[in-house]
C-alpha atoms as a PDB file:
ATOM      1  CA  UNK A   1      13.061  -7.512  33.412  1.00  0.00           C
ATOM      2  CA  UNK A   2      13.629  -4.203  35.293  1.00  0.00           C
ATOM      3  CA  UNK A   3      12.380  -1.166  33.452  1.00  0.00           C
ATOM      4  CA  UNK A   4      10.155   2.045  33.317  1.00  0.00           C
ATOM      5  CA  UNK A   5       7.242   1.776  36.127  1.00  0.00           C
ATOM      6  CA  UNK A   6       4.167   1.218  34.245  1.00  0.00           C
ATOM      7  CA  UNK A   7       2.052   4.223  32.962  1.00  0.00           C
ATOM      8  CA  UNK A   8      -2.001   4.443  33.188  1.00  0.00           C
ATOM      9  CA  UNK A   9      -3.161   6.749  30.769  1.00  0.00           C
ATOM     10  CA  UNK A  10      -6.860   7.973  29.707  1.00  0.00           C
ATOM     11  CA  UNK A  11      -8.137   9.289  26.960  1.00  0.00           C
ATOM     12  CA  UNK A  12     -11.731  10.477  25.690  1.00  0.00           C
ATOM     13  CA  UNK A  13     -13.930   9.993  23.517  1.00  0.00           C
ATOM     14  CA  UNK A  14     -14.378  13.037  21.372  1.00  0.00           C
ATOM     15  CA  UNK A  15     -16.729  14.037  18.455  1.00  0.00           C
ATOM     16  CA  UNK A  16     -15.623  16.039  15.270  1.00  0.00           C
ATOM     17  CA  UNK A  17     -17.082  18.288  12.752  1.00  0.00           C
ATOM     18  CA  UNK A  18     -19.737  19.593  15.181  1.00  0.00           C
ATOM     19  CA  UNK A  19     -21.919  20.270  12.290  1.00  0.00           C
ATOM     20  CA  UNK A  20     -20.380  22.942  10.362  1.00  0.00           C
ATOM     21  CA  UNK A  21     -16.134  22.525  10.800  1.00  0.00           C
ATOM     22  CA  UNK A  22     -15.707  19.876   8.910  1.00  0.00           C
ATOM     23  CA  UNK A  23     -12.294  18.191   9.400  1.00  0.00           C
ATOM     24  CA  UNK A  24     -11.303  21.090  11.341  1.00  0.00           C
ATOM     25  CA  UNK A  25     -13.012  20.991  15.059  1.00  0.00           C
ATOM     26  CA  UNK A  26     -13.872  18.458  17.611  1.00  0.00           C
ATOM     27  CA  UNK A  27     -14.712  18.289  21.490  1.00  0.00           C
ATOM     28  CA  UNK A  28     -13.656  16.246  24.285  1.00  0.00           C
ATOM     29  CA  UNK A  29     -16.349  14.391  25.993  1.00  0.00           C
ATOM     30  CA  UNK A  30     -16.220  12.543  29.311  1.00  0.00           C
ATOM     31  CA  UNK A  31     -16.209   9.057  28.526  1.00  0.00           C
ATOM     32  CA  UNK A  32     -12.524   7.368  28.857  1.00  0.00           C
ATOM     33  CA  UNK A  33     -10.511   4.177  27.443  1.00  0.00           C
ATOM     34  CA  UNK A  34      -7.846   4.038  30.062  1.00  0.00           C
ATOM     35  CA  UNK A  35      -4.656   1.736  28.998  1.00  0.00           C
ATOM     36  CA  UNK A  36      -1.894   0.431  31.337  1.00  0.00           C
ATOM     37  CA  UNK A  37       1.808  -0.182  29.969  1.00  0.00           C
ATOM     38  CA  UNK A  38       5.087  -1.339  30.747  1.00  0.00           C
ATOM     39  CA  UNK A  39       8.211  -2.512  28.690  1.00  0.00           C
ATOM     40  CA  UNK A  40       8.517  -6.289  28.921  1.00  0.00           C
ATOM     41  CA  UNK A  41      10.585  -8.814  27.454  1.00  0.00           C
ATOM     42  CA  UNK A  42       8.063  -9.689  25.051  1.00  0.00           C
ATOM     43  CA  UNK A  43       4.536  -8.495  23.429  1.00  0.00           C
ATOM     44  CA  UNK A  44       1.055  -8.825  25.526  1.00  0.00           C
ATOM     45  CA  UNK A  45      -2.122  -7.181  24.854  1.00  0.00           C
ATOM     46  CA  UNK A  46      -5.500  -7.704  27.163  1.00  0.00           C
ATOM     47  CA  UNK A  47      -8.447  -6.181  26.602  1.00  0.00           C
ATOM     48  CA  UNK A  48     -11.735  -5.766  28.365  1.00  0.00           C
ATOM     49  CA  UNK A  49     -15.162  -3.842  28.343  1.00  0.00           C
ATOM     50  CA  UNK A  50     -16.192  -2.371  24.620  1.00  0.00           C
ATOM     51  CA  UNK A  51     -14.411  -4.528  21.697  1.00  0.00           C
ATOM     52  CA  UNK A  52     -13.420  -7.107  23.813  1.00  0.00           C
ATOM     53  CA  UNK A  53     -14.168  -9.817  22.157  1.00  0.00           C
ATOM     54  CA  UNK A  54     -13.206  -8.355  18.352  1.00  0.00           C
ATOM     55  CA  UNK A  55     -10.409  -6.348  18.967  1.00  0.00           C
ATOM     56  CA  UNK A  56      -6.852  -8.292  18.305  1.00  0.00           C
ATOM     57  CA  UNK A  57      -4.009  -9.431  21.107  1.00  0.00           C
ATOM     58  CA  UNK A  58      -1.140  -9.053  19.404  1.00  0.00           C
ATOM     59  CA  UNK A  59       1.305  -6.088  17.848  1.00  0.00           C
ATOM     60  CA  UNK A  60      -1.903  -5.743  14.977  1.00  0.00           C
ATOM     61  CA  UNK A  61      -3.497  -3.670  18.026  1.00  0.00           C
ATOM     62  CA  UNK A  62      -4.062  -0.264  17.524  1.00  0.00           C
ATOM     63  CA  UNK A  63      -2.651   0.898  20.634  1.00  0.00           C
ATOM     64  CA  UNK A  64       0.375  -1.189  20.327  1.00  0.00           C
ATOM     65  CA  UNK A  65       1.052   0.126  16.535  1.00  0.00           C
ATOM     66  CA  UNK A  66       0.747   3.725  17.614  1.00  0.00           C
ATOM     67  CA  UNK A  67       3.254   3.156  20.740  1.00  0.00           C
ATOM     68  CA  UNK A  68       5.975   1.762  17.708  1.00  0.00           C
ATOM     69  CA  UNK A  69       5.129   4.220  15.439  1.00  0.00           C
ATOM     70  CA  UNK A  70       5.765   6.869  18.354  1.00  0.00           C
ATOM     71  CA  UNK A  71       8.954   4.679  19.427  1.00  0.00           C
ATOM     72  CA  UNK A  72      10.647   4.745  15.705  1.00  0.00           C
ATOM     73  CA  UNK A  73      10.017   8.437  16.118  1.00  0.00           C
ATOM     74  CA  UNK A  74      11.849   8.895  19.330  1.00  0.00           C
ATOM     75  CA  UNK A  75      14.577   6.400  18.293  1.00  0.00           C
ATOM     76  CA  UNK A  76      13.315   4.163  20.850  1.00  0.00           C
ATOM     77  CA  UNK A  77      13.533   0.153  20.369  1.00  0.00           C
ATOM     78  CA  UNK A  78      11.828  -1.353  23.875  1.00  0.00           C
ATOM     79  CA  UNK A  79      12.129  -5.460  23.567  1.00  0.00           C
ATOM     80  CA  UNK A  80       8.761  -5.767  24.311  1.00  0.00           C
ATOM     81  CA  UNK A  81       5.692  -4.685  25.514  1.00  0.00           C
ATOM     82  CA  UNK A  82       2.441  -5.439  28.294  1.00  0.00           C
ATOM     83  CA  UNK A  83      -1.023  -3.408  27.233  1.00  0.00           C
ATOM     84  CA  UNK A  84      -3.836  -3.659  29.510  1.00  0.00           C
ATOM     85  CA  UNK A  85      -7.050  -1.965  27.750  1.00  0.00           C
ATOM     86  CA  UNK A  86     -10.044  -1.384  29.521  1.00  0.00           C
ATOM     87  CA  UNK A  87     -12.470   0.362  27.045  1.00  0.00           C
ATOM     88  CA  UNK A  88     -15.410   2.353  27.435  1.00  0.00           C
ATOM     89  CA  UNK A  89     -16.004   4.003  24.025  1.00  0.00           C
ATOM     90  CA  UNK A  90     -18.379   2.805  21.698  1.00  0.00           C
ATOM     91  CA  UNK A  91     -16.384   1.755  18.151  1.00  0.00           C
ATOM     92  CA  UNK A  92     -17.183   2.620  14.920  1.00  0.00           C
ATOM     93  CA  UNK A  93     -19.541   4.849  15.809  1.00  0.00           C
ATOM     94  CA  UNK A  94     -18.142   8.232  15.333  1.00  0.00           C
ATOM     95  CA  UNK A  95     -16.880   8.653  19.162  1.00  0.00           C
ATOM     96  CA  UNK A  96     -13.263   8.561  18.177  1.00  0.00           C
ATOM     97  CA  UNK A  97     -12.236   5.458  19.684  1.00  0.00           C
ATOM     98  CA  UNK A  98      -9.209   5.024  17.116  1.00  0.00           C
ATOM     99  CA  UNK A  99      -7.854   8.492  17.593  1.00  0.00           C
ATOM    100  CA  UNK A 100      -8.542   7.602  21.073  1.00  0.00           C
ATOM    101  CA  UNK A 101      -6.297   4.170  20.542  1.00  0.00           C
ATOM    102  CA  UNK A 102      -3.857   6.325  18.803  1.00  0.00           C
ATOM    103  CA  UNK A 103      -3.126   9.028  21.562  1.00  0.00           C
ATOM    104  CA  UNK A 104      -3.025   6.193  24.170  1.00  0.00           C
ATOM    105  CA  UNK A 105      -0.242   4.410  22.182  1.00  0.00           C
ATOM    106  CA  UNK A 106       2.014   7.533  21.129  1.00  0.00           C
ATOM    107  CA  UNK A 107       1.749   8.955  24.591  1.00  0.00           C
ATOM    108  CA  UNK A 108       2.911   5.501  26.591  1.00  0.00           C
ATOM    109  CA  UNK A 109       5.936   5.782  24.168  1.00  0.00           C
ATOM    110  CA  UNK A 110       6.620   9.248  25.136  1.00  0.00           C
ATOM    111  CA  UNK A 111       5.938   8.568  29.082  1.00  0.00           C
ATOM    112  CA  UNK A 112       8.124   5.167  28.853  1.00  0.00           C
ATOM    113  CA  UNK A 113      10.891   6.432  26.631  1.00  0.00           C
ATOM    114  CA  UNK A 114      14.055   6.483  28.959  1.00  0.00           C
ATOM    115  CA  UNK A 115      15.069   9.216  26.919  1.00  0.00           C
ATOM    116  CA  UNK A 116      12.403  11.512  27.204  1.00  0.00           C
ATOM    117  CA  UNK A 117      12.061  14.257  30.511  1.00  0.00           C
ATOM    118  CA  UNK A 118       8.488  15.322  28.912  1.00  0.00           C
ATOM    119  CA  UNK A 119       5.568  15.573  26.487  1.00  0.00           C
ATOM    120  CA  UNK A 120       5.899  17.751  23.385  1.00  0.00           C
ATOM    121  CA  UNK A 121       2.383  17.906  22.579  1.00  0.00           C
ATOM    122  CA  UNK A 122       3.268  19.393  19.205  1.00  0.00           C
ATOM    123  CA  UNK A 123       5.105  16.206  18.030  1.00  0.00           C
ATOM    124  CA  UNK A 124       2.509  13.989  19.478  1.00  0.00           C
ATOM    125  CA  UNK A 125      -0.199  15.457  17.729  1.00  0.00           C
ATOM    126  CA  UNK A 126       1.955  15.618  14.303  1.00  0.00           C
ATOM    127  CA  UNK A 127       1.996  11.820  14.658  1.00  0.00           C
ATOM    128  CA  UNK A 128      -1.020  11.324  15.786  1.00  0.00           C
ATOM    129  CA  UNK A 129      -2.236  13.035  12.663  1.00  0.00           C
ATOM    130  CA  UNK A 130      -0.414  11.342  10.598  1.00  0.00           C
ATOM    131  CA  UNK A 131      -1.172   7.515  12.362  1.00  0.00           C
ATOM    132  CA  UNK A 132      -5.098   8.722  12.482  1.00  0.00           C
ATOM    133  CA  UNK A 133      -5.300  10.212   9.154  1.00  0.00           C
ATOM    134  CA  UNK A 134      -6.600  13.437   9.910  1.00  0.00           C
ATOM    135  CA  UNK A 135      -6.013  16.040  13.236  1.00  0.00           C
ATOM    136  CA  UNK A 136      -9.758  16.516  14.189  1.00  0.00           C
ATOM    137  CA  UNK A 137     -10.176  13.885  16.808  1.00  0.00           C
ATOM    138  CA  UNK A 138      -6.502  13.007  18.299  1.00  0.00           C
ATOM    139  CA  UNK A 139      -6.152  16.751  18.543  1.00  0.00           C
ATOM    140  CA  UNK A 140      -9.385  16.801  20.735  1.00  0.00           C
ATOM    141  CA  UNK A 141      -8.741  13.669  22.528  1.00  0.00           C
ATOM    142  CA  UNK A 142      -5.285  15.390  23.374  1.00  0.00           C
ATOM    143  CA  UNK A 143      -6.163  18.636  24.265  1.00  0.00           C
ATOM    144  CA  UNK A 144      -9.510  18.758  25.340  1.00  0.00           C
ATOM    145  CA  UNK A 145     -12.202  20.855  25.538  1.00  0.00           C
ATOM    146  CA  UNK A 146     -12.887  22.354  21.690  1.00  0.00           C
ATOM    147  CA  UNK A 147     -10.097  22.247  19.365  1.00  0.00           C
ATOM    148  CA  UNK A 148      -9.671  23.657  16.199  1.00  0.00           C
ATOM    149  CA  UNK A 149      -7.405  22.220  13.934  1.00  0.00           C
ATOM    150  CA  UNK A 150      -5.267  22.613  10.747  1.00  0.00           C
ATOM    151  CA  UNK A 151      -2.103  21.804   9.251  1.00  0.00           C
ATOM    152  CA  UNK A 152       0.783  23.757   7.747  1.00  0.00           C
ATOM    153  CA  UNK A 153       3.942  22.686   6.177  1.00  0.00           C
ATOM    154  CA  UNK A 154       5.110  21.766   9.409  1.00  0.00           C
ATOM    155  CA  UNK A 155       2.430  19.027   9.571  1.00  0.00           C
ATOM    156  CA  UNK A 156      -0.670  19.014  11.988  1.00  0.00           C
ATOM    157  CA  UNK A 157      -1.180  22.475  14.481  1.00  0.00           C
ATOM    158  CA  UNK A 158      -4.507  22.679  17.096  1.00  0.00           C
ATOM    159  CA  UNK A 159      -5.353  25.180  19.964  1.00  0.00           C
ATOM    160  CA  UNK A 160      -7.656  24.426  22.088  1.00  0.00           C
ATOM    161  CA  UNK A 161     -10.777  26.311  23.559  1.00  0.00           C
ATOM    162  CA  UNK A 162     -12.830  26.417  26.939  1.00  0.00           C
ATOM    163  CA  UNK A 163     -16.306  25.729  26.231  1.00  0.00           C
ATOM    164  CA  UNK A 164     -19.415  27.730  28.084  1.00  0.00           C
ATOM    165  CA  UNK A 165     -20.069  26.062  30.899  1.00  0.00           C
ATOM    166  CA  UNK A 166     -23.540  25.934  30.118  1.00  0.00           C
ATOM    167  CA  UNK A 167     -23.088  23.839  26.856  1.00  0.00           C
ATOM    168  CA  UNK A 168     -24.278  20.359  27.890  1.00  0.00           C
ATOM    169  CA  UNK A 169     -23.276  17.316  25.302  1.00  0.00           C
ATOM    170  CA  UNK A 170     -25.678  14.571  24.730  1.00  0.00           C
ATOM    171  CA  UNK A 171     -24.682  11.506  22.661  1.00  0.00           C
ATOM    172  CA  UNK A 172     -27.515   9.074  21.183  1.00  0.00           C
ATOM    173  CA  UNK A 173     -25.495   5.951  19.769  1.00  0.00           C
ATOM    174  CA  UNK A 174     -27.129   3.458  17.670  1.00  0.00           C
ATOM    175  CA  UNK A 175     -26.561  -0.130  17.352  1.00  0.00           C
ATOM    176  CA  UNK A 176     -25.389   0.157  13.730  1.00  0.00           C
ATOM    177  CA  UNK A 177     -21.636   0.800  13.073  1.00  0.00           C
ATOM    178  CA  UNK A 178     -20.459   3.075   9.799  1.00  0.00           C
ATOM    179  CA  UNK A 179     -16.682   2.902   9.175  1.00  0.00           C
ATOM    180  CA  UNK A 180     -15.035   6.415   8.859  1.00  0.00           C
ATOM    181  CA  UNK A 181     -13.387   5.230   5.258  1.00  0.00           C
ATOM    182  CA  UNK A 182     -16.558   4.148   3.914  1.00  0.00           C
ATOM    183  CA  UNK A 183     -18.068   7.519   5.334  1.00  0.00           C
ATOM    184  CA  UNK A 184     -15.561   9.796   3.521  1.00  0.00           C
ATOM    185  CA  UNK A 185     -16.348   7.843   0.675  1.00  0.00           C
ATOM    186  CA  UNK A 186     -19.507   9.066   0.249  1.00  0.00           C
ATOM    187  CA  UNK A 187     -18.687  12.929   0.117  1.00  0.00           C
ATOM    188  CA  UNK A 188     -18.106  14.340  -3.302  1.00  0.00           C
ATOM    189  CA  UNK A 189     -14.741  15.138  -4.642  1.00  0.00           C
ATOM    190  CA  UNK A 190     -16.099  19.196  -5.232  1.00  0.00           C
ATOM    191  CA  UNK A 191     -18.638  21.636  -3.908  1.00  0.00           C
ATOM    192  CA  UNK A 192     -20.676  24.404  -4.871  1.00  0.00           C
ATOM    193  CA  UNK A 193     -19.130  27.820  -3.358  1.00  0.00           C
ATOM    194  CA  UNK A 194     -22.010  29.082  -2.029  1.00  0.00           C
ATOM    195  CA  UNK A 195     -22.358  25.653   0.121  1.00  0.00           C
ATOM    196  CA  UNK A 196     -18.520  26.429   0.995  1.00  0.00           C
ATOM    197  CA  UNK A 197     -19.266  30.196   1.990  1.00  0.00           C
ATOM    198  CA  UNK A 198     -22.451  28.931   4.134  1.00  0.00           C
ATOM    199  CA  UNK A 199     -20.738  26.977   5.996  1.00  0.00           C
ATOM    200  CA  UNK A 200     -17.617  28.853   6.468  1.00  0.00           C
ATOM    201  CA  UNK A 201     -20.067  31.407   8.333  1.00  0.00           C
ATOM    202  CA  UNK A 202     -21.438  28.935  10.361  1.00  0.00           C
ATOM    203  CA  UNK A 203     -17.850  27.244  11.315  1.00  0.00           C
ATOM    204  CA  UNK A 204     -17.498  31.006  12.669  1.00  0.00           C
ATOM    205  CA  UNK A 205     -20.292  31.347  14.698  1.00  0.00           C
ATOM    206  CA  UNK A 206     -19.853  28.065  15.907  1.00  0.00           C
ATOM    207  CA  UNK A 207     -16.459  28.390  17.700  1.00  0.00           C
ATOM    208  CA  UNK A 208     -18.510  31.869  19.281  1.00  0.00           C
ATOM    209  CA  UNK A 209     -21.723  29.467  20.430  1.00  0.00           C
ATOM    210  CA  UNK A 210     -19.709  27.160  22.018  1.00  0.00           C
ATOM    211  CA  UNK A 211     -17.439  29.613  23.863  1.00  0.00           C
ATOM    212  CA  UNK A 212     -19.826  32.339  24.648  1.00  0.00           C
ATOM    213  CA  UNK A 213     -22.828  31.821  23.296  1.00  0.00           C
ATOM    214  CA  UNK A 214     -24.985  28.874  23.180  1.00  0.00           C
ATOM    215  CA  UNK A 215     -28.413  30.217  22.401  1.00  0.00           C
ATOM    216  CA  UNK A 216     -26.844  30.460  18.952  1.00  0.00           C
ATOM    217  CA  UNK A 217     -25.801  26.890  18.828  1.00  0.00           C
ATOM    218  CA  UNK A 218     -29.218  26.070  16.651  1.00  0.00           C
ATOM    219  CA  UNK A 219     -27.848  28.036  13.777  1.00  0.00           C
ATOM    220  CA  UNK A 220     -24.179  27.539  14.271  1.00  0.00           C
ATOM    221  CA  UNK A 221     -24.603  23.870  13.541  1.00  0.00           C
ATOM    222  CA  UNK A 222     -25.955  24.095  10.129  1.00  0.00           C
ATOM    223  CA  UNK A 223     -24.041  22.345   7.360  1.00  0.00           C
ATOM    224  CA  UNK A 224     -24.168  21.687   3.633  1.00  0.00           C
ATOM    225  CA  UNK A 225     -20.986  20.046   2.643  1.00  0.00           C
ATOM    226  CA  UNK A 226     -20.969  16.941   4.779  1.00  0.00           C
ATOM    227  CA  UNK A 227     -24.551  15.645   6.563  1.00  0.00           C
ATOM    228  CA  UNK A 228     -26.926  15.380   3.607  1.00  0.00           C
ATOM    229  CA  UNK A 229     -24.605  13.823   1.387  1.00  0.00           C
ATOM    230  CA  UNK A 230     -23.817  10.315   4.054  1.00  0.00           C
ATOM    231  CA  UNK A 231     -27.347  10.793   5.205  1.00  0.00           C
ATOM    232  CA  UNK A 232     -28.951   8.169   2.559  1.00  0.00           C
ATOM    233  CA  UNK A 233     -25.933   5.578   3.959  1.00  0.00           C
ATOM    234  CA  UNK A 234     -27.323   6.166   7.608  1.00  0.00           C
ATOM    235  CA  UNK A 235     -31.383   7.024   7.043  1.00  0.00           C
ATOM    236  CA  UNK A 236     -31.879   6.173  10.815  1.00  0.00           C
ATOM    237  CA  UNK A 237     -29.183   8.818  11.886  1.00  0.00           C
ATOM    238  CA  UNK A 238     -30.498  11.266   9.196  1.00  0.00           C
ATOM    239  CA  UNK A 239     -34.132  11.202  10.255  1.00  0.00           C
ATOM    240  CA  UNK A 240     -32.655  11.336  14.027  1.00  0.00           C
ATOM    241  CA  UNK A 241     -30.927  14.705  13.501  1.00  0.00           C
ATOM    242  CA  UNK A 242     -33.527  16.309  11.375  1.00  0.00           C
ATOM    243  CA  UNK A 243     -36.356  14.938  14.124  1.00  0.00           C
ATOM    244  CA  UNK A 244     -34.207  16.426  16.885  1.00  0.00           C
ATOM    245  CA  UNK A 245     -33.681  19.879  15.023  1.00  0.00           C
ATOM    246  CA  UNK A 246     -37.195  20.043  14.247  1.00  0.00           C
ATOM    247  CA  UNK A 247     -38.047  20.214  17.854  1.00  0.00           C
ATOM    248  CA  UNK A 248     -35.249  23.198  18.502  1.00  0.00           C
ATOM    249  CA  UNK A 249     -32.320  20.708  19.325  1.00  0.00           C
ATOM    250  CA  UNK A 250     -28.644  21.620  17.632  1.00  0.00           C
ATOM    251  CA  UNK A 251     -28.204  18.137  16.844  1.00  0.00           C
ATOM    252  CA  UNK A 252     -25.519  17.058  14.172  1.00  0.00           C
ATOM    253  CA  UNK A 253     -23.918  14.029  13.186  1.00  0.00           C
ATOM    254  CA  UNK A 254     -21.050  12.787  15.255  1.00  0.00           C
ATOM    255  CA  UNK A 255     -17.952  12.742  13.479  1.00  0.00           C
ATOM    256  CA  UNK A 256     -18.437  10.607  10.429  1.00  0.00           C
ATOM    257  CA  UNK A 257     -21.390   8.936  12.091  1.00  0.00           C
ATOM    258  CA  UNK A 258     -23.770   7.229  12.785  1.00  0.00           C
ATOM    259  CA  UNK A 259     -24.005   8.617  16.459  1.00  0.00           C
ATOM    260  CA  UNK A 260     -25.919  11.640  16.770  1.00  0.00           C
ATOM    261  CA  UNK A 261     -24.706  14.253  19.105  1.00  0.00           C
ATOM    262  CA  UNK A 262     -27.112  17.116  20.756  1.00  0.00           C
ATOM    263  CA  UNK A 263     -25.480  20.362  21.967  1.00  0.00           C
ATOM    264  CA  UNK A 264     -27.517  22.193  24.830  1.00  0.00           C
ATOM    265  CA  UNK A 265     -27.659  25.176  26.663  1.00  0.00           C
ATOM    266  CA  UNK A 266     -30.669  24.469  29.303  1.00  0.00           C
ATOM    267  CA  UNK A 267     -30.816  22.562  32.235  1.00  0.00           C
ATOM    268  CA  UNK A 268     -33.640  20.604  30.975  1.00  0.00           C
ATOM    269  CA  UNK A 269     -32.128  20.188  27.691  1.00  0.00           C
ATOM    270  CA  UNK A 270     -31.391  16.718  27.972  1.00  0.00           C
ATOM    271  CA  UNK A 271     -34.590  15.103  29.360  1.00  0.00           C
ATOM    272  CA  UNK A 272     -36.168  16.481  26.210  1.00  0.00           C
ATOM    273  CA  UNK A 273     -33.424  14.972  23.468  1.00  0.00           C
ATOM    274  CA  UNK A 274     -34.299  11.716  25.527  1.00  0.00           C
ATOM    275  CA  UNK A 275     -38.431  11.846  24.792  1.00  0.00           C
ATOM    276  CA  UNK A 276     -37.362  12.833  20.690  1.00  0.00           C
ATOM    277  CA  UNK A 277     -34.823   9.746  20.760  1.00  0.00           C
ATOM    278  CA  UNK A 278     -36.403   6.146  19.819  1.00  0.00           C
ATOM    279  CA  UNK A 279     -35.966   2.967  21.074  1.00  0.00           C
ATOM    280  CA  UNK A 280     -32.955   1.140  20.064  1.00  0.00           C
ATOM    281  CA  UNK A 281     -31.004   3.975  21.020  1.00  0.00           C
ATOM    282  CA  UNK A 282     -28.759   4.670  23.967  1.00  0.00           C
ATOM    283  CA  UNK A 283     -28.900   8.049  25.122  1.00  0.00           C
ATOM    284  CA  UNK A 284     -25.749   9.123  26.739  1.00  0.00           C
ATOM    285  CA  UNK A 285     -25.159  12.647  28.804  1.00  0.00           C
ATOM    286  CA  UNK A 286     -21.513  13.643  28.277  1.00  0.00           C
ATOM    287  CA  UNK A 287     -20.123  16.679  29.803  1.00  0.00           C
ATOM    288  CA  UNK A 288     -17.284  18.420  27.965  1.00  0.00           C
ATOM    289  CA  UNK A 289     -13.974  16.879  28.797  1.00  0.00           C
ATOM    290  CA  UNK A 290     -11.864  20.245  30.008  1.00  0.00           C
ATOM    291  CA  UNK A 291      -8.632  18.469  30.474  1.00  0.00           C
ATOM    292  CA  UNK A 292      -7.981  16.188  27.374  1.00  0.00           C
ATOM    293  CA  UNK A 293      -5.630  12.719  28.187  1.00  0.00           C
ATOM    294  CA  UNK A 294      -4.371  11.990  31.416  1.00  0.00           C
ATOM    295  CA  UNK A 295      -0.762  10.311  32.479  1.00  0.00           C
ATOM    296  CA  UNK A 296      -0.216   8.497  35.167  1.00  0.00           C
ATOM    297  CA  UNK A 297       3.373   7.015  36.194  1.00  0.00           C
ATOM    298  CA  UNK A 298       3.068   3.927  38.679  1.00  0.00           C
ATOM    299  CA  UNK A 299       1.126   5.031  41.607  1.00  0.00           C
ATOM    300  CA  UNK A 300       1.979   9.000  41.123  1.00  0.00           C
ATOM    301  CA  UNK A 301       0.613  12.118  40.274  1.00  0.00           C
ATOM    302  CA  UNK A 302      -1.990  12.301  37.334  1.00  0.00           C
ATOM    303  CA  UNK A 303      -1.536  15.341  34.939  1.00  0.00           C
ATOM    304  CA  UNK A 304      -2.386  16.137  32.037  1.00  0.00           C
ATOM    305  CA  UNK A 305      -0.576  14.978  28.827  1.00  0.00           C
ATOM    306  CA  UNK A 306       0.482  17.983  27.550  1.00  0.00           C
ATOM    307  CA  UNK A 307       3.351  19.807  28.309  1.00  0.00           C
ATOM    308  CA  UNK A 308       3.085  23.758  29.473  1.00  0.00           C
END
């Protein structure tokens, strides 16, 4: 059939809480799932690289069930539709690799949709939050760089931040896998005030570490409400983090776990996470992703999802 040229989009991975912001930051990092799409006369997933052999073929795809969501919201009904995933970001491991599956889907829609002249960022990440769950990741893995993130009555909002250009990411992914239901799971339905008030400071002098300051990023990733409480569910990630700041490291736990991410201000910072890190671990140096998802229609231009 004759139809939209296909779109190549990429999206990545991205790592929320930081410590400290629970449900309510996240950062870009540079490691990409990139998707190609086009309408077709019927339904066709491939997939290849991370998940390959687990992840389904058919409309049960994340991907593909984002791009209909996105496509009931537009009013769009394509008859069909060829996805070609090539995936790079570890799953269930806290990297975001659904919100990363949900951005890719909703933004083919948007790019494909006859109908559509452009990206509204702020409808793609009000779906995307409500597809995902919760605005953390999809609002990083749209935007890039750090977000912070919080909803109104108008659903999911997000700005986004340039980080210091010192700050260098370093991801240390384990072979286990912790799903992010079972995580939340574990947190209690309450907490103590004071543990609310601590880290309310540190969510504050976070956002100013990453931006400005990263000699402070030691402090600025304390928690209380979050870590501790999922640490007995991951003990290997729990003695990583604690092992890591012992030795001066602002290490937290990635998103709902169990990856453990390391934020650094030297240049030698991340030979030093590497010699702390033990075997069975891969040890990953991520810059910060400045740009957030990419589109790419046919053989053109590649910009950046979100509209200006």
């Amino acid at each position: 059939m004759t139809g939209p040229a296909p779109v190549r989009i990429r999206v990545p991975a991205t790592s929320a809480n930081l410590g400290p912001a629970f449900d309510s930051a996240g950062l870009a990092l540079a490691l990409y799932d990139e998707v190609e799409v086009s309408v077709a006369d019927g339904w066709s997933v491939e997939v290849e690289g991370i998940g390959a052999e687990e992840l389904p073929r058919d409309e049960s795809h994340l991907v593909v069930r984002a791009f209909q969501a996105a496509c009931d919201d537009l009013g769009w009904l394509p008859p069909g539709l060829r996805l070609h995933a090539r995936n790079a970001i570890p799953q269930g491991r806290g990297l975001g690799s659904s919100a990363a599956a949900v951005v890719a889907g909703i933004l083919a829609a948007w790019a494909l949709c006859p109908a559509v002249t452009g990206i509204d960022d702020e409808r793609v990440l009000a779906l995307a939050d409500v597809v995902e769950g919760h605005p953390d990741n999809v609002a990083a893995c749209l935007l890039g760089g750090l977000t912070l993130s919080w909803s109104d009555a108008d659903g999911a909002r997000a700005t986004s931040l340039a980080v210091d250009t010192r700050v260098t990411p370093v991801v240390c992914v384990p072979t286990a896998t912790l799903s992010t239901h079972v995580a939340r799971a574990l947190l209690p339905p309450t907490v103590p005030h004071g543990d609310a008030a601590f880290n309310a400071g540190r969510a504050a002098l976070l956002v100013h570490a990453l931006t400005a300051a990263p000699e402070l990023l030691l402090p600025a990733t304390e928690d209380r409400l979050h870590q501790d409480q999922r640490g007995p569910h991951m003990p290997a990630t729990a003695a990583l983090v604690g092992d890591l700041r012992d030795a001066g490291h602002a290490a937290v736990v990635s998103g709902a776990g169990p990856s453990v991410l390391v934020l650094g201000a030297e240049p030698g910072h991340a030979p030093l996470v590497h010699t702390v890190v033990p075997d069975g671990w891969t040890v990953l140096d991520l810059p910060v992703e400045a740009g957030g998802a990419r589109v790419r229609h046919g053989a053109g231009h590649e910009n950046g999802a979100v509209s200006s």
